[in-house]
Protein backbone atom coordinates (compact mmCIF):
# COMPACT_ATOMS: atom_id res chain seq x y z
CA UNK A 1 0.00 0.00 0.00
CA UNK A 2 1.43 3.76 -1.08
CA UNK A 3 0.98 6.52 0.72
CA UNK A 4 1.39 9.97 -0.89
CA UNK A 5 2.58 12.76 0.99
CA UNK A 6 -0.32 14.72 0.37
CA UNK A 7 -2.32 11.78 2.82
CA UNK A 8 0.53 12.69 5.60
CA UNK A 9 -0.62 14.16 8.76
CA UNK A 10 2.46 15.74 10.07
CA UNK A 11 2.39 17.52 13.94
CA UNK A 12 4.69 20.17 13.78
CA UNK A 13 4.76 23.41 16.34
CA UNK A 14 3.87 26.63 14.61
CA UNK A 15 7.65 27.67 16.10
CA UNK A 16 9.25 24.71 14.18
CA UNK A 17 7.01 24.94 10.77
CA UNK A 18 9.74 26.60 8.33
CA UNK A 19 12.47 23.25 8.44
CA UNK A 20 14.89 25.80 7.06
CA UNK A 21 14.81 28.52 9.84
CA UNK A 22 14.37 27.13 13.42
CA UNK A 23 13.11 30.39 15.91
CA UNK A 24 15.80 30.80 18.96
CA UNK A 25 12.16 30.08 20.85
CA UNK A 26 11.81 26.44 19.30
CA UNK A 27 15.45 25.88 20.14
CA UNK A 28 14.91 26.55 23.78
CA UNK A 29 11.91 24.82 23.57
CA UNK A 30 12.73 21.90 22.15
CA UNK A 31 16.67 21.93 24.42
CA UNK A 32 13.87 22.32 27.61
CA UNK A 33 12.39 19.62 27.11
CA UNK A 34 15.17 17.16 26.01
CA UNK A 35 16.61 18.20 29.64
CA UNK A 36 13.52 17.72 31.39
CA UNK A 37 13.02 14.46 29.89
CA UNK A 38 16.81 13.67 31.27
CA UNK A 39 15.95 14.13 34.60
CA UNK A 40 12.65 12.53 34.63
CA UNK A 41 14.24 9.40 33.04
CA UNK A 42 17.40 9.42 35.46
CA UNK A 43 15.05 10.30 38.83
CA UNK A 44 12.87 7.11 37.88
CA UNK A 45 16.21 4.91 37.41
CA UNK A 46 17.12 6.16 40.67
CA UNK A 47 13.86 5.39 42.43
CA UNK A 48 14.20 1.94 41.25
CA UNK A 49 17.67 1.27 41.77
CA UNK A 50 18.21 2.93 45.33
CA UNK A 51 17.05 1.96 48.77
CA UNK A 52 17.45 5.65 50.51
CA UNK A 53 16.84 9.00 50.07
CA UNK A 54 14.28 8.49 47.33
CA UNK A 55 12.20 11.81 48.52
CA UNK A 56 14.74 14.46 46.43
CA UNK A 57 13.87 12.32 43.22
CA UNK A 58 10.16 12.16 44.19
CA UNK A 59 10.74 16.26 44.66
CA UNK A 60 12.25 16.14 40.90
CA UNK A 61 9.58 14.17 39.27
CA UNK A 62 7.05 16.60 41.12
CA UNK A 63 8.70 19.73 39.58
CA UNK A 64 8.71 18.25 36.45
CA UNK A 65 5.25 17.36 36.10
CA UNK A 66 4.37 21.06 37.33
CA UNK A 67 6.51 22.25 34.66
CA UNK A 68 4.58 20.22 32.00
CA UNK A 69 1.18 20.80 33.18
CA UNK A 70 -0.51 23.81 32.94
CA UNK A 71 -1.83 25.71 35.32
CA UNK A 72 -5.70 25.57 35.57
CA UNK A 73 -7.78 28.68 34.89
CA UNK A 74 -11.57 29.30 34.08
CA UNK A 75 -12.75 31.22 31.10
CA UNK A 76 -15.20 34.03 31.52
């Protein structure tokens, strides 16, 4: 079965849409999130791997998922 690309869905962030010209906002972006996905990844090896002092890497994931998450509002 051939797909054509006219049939591809492709998710791309308005900040990221020209290939040829990255913003210096996607490049944070994108370098945020890369680290923060680091340091989720290492505090869950961590969790399962040590017997002590698990409570800093609990404090990481925690930050991380505040980070991530939006902050609730109501519309009026």
């Amino acid at each position: 079965m051939e797909e054509k690309d006219d049939e591809k869905i492709w998710l791309i962030s308005d900040c990221c849409r020209n290939k040829n010209n990255l913003s210096k906002a996607c490049i944070k972006y994108i370098i945020q999130v890369l680290i923060l996905n680091i340091v989720l990844v290492f505090s869950l090896i961590q969790i399962s791997i040590t017997d002590n002092n698990k409570e800093i890497y609990f404090s990481l994931i925690s930050t991380i998922i505040g980070i991530f998450l939006p902050s609730p509002h109501m519309n009026e």
